[in-house]
Protein backbone atom coordinates (compact mmCIF):
# COMPACT_ATOMS: atom_id res chain seq x y z
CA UNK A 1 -19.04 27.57 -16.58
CA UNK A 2 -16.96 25.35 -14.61
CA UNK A 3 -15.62 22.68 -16.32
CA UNK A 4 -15.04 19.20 -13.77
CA UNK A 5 -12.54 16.70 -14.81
CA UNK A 6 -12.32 13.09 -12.95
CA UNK A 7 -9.34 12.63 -10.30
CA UNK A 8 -6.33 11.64 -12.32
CA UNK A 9 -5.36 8.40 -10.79
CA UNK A 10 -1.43 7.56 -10.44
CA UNK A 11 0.24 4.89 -12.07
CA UNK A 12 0.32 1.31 -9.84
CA UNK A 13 3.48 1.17 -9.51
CA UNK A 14 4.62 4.52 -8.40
CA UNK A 15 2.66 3.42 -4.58
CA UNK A 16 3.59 0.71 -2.68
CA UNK A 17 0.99 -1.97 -2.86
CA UNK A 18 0.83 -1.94 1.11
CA UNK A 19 1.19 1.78 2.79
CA UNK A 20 2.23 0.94 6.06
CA UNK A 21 -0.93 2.53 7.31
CA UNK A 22 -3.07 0.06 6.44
CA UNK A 23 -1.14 -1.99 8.89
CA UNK A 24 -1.64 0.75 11.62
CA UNK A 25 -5.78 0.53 11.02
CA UNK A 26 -5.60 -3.30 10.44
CA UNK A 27 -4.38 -2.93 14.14
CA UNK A 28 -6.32 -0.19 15.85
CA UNK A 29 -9.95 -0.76 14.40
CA UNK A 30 -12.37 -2.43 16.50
CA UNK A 31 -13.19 -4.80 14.11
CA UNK A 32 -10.19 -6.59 14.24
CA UNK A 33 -10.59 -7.44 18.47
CA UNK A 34 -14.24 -8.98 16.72
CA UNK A 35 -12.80 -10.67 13.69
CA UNK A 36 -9.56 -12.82 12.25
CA UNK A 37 -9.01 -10.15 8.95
CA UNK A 38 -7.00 -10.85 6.27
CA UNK A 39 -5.85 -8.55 3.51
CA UNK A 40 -6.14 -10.98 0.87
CA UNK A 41 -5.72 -8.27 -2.00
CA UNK A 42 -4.59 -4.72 -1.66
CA UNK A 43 -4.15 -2.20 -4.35
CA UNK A 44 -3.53 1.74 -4.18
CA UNK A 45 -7.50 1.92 -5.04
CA UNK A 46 -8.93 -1.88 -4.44
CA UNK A 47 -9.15 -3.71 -1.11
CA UNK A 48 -10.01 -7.50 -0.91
CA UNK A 49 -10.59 -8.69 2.26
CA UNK A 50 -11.56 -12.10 4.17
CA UNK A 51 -13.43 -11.84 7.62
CA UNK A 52 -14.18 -14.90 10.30
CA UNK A 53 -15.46 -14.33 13.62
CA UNK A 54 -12.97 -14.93 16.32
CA UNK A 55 -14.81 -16.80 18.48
CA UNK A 56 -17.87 -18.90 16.23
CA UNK A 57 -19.74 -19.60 20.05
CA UNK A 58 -20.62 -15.60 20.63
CA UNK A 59 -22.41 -16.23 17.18
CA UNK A 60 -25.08 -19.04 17.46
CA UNK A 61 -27.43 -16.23 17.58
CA UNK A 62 -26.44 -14.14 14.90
CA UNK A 63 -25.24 -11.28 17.20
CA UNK A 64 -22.64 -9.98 15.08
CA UNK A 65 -24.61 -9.85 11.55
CA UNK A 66 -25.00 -6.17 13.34
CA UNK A 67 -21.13 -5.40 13.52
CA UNK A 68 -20.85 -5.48 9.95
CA UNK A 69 -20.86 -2.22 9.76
CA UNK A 70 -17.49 -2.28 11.05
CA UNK A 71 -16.12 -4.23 8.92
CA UNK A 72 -17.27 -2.59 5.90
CA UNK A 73 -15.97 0.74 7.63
CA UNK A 74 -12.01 -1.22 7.75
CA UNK A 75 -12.52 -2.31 4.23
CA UNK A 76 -13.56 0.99 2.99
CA UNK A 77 -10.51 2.93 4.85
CA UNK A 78 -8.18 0.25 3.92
CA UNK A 79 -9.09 0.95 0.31
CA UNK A 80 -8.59 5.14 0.33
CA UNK A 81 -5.72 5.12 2.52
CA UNK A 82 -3.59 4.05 -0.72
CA UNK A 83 -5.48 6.69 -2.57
CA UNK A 84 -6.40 9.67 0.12
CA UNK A 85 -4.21 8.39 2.98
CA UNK A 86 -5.61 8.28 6.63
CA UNK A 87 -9.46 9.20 6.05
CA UNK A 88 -12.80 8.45 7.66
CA UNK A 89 -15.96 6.72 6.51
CA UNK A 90 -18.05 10.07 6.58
CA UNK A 91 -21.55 8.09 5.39
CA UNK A 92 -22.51 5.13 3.84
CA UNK A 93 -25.86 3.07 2.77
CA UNK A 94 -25.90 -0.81 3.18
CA UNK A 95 -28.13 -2.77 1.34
CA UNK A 96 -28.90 -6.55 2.48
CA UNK A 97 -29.49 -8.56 -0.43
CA UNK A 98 -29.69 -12.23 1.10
CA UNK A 99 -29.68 -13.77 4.41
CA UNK A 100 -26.52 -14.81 5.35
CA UNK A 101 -24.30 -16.52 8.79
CA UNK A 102 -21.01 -14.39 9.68
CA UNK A 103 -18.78 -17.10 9.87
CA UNK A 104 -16.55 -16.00 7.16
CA UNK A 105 -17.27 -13.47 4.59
CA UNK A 106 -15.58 -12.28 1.50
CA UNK A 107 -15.40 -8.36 0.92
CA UNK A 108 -14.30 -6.45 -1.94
CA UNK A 109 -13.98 -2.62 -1.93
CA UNK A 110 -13.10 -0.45 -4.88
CA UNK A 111 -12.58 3.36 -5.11
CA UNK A 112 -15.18 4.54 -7.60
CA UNK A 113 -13.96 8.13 -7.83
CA UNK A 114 -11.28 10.42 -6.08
CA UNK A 115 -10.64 14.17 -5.71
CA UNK A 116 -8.28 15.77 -2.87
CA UNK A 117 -9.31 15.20 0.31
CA UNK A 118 -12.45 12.64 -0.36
CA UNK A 119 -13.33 9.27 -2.18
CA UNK A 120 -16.26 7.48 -3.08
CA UNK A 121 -16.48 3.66 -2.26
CA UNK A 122 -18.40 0.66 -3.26
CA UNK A 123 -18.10 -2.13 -1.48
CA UNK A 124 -19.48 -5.70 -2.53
CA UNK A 125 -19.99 -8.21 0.66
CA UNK A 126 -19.84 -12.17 -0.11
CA UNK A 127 -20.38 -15.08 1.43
CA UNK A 128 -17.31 -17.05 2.41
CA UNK A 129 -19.62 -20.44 1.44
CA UNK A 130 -17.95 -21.82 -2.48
CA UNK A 131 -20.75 -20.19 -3.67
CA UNK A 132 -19.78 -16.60 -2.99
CA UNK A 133 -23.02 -15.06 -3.33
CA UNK A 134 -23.67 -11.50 -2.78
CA UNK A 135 -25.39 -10.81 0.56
CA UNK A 136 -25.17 -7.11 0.95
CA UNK A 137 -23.47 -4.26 -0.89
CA UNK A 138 -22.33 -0.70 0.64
CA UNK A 139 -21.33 2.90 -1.24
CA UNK A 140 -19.95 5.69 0.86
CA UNK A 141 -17.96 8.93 0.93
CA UNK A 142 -14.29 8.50 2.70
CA UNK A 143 -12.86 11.71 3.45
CA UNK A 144 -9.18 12.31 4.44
CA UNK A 145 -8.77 12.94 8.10
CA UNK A 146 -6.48 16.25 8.00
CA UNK A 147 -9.88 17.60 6.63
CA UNK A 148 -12.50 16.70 9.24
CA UNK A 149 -9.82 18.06 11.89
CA UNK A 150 -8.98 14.35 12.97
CA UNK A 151 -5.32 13.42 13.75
């Protein structure tokens, strides 16, 4: 019998609170050329972020509430790359909880468990409003790009 033991975590401050590749995929993902991001907390295992739509006019309609994919795809990364390093968003499942406008949202990812090569993510989507209510939630599998071939 095989006996599985949880991913031993490393101690905070043995990483840098900011690897600089979360500034590489801050500025290569598409949804930055969509939305203003900010990295409002960053952890080797927890990502806060804020997100605003660059330009409110394209958005009367609503047509980005789509495109949130892509920002919980950046979150998600942004959180394993201080944990994995460089790594994909294999799969996820959103779930809408509320209506909501894109204006500005509030998203908070956390690494739920690790093991080489792959994570598992949860991330928690808010609505910038004071309220903050929760308006859709994600989990997904991030695994580390030297294993899916990627470069």
């Amino acid at each position: 019998m095989r006996i599985i033991t949880p991913a031993t975590l490393p101690e905070p401050n043995a990483i840098l609170a900011r690897p600089p590749v979360m500034d590489e995929l801050l500025a290569a993902h598409p949804a930055s050329h969509l939305f203003n991001v900010v990295v409002t907390n960053g952890s080797f295992n927890k990502v806060s972020l804020s997100v605003a739509v660059r330009d409110p006019a394209q958005n009367r309609h609503g047509e980005f509430q789509g495109a949130l994919g892509l920002v919980v795809d950046l979150a998600a990364r942004l959180a394993g790359a201080g944990l994995i390093g460089p790594c994909e968003l294999l799969e996820y499942e959103m779930h809408y909880h509320s209506g909501f406008t894109l204006e500005t949202l509030s998203i908070d990812v956390d690494i739920q468990s690790a093991a080489p090569g792959y994570a598992i993510c949860h991330c928690a989507v808010k609505s910038g409003d004071a309220d903050e209510r929760l308006v859709a939630s994600a989990q997904g599998t991030l695994v580390k790009q030297s294993s899916l071939g990627l470069t």
